[in-house]
Protein backbone atom coordinates (compact mmCIF):
# COMPACT_ATOMS: atom_id res chain seq x y z
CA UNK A 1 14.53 -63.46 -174.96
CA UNK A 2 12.73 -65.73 -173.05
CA UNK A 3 9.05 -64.68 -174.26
CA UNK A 4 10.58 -65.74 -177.79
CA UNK A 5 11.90 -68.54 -176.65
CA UNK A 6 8.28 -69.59 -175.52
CA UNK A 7 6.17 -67.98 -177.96
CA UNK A 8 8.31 -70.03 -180.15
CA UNK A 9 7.88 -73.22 -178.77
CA UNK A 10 3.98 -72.54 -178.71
CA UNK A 11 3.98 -72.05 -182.17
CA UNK A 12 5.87 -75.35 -182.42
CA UNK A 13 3.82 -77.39 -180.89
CA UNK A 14 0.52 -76.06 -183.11
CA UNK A 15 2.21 -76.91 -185.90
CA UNK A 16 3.10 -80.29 -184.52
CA UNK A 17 -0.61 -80.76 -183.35
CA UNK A 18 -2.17 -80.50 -187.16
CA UNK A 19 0.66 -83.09 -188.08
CA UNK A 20 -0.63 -87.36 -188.13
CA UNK A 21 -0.76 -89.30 -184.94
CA UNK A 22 2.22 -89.11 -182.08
CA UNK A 23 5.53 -90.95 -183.77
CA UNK A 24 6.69 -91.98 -180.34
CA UNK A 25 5.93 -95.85 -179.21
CA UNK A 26 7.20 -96.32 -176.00
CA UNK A 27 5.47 -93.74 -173.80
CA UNK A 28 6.07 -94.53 -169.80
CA UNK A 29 3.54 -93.82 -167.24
CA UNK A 30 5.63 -91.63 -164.96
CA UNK A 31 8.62 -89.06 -164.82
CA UNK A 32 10.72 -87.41 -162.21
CA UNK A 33 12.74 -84.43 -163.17
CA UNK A 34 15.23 -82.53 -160.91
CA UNK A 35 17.42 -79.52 -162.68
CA UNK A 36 18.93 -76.23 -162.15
CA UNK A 37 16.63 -73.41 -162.32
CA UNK A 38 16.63 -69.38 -162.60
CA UNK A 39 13.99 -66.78 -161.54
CA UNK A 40 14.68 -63.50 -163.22
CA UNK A 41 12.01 -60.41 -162.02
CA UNK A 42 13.50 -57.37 -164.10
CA UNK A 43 11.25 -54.96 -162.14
CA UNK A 44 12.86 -55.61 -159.15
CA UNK A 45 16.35 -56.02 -160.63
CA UNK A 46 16.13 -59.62 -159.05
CA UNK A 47 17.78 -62.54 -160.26
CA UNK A 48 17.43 -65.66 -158.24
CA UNK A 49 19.41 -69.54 -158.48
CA UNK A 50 18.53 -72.45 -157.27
CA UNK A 51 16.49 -76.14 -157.81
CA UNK A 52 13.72 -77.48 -159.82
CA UNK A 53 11.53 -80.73 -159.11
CA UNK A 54 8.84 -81.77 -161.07
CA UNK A 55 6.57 -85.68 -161.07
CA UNK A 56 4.54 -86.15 -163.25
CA UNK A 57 1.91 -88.91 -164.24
CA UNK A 58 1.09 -88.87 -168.25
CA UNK A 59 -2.71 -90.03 -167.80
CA UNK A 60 -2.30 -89.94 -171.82
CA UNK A 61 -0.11 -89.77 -174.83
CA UNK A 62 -0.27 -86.30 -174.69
CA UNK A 63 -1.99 -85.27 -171.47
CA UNK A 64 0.26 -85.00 -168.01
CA UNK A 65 -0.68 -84.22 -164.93
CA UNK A 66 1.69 -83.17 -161.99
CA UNK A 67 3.29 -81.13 -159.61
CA UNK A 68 6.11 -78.70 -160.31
CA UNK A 69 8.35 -76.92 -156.81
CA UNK A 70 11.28 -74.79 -157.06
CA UNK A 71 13.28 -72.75 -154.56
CA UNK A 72 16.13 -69.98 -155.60
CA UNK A 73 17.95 -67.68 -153.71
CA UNK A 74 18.97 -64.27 -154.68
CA UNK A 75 20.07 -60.27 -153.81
CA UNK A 76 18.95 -56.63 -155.10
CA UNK A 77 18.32 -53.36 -153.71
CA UNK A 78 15.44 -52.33 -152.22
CA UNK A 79 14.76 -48.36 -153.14
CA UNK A 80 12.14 -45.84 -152.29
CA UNK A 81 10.04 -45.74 -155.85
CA UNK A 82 9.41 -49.47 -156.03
CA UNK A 83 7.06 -48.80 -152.55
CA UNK A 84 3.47 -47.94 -152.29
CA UNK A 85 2.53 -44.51 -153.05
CA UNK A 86 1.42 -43.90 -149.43
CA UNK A 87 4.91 -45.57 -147.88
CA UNK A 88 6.96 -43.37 -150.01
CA UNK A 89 5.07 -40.21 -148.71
CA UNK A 90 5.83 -41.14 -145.30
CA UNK A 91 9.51 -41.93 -146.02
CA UNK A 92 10.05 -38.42 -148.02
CA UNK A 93 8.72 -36.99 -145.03
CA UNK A 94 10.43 -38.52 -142.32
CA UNK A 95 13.99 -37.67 -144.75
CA UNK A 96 12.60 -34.09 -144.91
CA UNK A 97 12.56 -33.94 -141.19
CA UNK A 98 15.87 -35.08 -140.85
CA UNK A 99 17.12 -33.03 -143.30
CA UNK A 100 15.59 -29.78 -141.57
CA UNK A 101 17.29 -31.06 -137.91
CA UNK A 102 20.63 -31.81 -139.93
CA UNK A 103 21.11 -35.25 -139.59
CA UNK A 104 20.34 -36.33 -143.30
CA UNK A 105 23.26 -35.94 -145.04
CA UNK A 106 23.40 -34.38 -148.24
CA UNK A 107 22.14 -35.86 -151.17
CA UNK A 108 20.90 -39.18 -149.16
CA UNK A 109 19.47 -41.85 -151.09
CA UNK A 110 17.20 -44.92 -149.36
CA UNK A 111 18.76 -48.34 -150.87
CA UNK A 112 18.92 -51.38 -148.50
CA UNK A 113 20.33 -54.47 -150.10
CA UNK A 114 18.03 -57.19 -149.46
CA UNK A 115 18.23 -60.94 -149.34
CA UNK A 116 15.75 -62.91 -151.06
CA UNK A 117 14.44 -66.74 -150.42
CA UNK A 118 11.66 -67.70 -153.39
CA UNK A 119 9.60 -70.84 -153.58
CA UNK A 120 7.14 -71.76 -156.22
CA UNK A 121 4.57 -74.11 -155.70
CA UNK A 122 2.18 -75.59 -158.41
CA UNK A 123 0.30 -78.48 -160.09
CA UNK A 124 -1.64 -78.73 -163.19
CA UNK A 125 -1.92 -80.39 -166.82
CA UNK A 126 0.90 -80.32 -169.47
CA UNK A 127 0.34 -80.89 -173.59
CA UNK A 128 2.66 -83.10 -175.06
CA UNK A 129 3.43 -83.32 -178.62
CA UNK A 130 5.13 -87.08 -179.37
CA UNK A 131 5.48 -86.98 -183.33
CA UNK A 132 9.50 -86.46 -183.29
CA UNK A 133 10.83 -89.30 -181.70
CA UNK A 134 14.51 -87.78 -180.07
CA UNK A 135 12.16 -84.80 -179.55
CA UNK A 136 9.19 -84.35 -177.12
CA UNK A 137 7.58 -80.83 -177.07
CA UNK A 138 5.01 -79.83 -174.38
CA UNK A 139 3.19 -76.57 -173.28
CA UNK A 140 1.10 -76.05 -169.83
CA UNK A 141 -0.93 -73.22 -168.19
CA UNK A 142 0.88 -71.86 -165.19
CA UNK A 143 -1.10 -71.37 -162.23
CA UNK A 144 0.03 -71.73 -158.43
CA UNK A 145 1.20 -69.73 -155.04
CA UNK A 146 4.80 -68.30 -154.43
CA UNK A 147 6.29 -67.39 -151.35
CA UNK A 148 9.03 -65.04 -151.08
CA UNK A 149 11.36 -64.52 -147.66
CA UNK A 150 13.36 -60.97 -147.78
CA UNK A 151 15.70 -59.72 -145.23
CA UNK A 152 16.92 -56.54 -145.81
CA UNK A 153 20.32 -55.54 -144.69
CA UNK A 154 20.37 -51.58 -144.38
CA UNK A 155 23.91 -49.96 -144.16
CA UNK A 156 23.04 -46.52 -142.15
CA UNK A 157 21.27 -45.58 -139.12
CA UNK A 158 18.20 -43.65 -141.23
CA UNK A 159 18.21 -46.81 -143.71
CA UNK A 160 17.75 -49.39 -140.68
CA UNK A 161 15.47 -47.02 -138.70
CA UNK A 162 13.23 -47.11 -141.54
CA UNK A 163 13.76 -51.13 -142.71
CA UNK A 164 12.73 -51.60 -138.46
CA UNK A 165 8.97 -49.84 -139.75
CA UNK A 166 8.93 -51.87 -142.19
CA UNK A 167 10.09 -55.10 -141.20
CA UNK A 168 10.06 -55.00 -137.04
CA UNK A 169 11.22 -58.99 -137.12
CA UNK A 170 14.02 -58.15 -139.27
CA UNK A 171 13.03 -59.85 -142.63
CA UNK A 172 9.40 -60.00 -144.33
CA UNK A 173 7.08 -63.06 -145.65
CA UNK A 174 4.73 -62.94 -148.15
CA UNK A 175 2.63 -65.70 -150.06
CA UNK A 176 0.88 -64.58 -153.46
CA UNK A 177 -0.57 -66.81 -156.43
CA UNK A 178 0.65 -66.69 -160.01
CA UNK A 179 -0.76 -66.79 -163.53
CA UNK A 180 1.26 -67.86 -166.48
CA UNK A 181 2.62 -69.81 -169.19
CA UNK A 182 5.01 -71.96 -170.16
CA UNK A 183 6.81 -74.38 -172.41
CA UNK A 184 9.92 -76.28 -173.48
CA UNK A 185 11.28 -80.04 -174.68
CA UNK A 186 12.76 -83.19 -173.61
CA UNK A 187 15.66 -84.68 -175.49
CA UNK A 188 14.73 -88.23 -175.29
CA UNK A 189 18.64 -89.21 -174.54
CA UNK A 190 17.39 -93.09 -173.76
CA UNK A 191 14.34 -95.37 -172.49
CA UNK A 192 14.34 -93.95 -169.26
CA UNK A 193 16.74 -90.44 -169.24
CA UNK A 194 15.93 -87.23 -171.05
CA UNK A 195 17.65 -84.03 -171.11
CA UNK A 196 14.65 -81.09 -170.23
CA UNK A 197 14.44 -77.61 -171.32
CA UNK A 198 11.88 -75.37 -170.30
CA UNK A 199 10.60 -71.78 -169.10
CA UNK A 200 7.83 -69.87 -167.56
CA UNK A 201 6.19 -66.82 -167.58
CA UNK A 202 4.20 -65.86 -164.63
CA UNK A 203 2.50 -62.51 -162.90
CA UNK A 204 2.29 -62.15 -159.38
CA UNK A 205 2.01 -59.28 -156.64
CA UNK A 206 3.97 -60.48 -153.63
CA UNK A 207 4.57 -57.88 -150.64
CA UNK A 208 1.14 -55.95 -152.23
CA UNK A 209 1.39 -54.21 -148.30
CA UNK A 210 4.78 -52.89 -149.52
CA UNK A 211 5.32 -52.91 -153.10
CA UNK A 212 3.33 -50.55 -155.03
CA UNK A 213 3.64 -52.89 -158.48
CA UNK A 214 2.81 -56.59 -159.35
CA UNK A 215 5.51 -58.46 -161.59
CA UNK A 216 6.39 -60.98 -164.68
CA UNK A 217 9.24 -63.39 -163.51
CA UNK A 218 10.51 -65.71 -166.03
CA UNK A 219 12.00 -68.76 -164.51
CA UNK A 220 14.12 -71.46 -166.82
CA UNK A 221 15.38 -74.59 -166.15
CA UNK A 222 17.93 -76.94 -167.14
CA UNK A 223 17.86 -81.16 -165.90
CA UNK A 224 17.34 -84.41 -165.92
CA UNK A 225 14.04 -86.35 -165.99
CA UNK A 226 13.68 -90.21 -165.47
CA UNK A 227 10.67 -92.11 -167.15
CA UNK A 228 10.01 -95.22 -165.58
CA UNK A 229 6.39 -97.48 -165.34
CA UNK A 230 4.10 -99.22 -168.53
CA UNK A 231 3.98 -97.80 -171.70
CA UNK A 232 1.48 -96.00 -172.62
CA UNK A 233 -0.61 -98.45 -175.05
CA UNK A 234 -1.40 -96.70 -178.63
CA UNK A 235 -4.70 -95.44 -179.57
CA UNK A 236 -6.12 -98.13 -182.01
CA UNK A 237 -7.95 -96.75 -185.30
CA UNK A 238 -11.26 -95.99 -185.78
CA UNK A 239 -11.16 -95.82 -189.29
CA UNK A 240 -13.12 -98.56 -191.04
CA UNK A 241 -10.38 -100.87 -192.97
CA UNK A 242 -11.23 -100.87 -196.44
């Protein structure tokens, strides 16, 4: 739903790009935004709350630069397939082992709940399209690092022998840099408060040591931005006056 959502407002903003000259007149220099945010990575069966900050500078009418952080909490289940190929060797054959000295009990399956900390880091250049004034429309490559905290919980003996392999300090930190996309629009409620709504799409490969696959997590985002500073002074026409 989200991909829509984006692809969408991409196709949007093209069409808003071949229409005349930016309708908006009183463009301010700079904008803060703060919001609620969610981080959703299906593969993992991880969904994640939590904040959203963004500043940005509009060096242009439609050209922003600025810095985007967000940090979101969440839970899921960590199981035996999601691992490398060579960790979930190892683990069948350590359950194998205990199976043949009877101390696996039957039908055993590996799931440790696991805690999850995210932050997103990143900064970059945004496309604005200005020709509907309660309306401002923007796209923006996504590129940046991610850092992800998880501290698994196991339930059993075998489940915690194994998560103290894995994870000797009792949770597990990895950094990673993302690729994406992503998009959305202001309502432009007055001068200096708009309502923002936006998503991204991203790929990363965080825990690569552990995890045998990379991931797409979508995050969106729902807040308040305030626009304060000069306006923005209107490109003048080249156009010889008849």
């Amino acid at each position: 739903m989200i991909s829509k959502l984006l692809t969408g407002l991409l196709t949007a903003f093209l069409f808003c790009s071949l229409l005349s000259s930016a309708q908006q007149t009183d463009v301010q220099r700079f904008d803060l935004y703060s919001g609620f945010t969610f981080l959703n990575s299906p593969s993992l069966n991880l969904a994640e709350h939590g904040y959203h900050f963004q500043a940005g500078y509009n060096a242009t009418r439609m050209l922003t630069v600025g810095f985007d952080y967000s940090i979101v909490t969440g839970h899921n289940s960590l199981t035996a397939n999601l691992l490398t190929d060579s960790l979930q060797l190892q683990i069948t054959t350590a359950l194998k082992d205990l199976a043949l000295e009877g101390l696996l009990p039957p039908g055993y399956q590996l799931s440790v709940p696991t805690d999850s900390t995210t932050q997103t880091f990143a900064a970059g250049t945004q496309f604005n399209c200005r020709h509907f004034v309660p309306v401002t429309l923007f796209v923006r490559p996504d590129i940046g690092a991610i850092r992800e905290v998880a501290t698994p919980h196991p339930r059993d003996p075998i489940a915690a022998l194994i998560v103290s392999q894995l994870a000797p300090s009792g949770h597990k930190i990895s950094w990673a840099s993302f690729y994406g996309f992503g998009g959305g629009f202001d309502w432009n409620a007055t001068r200096h408060i708009v309502l923002r709504l936006q998503a991204d799409q991203v790929y990363n490969h965080l825990f690569n040591d552990l995890l045998k696959d990379s991931r797409w997590s979508t995050r969106a985002s729902i807040g308040l931005a305030y626009r304060f500073g000069r306006s923005i002074p209107e490109a003048k026409s080249t156009q010889p006056k008849p």
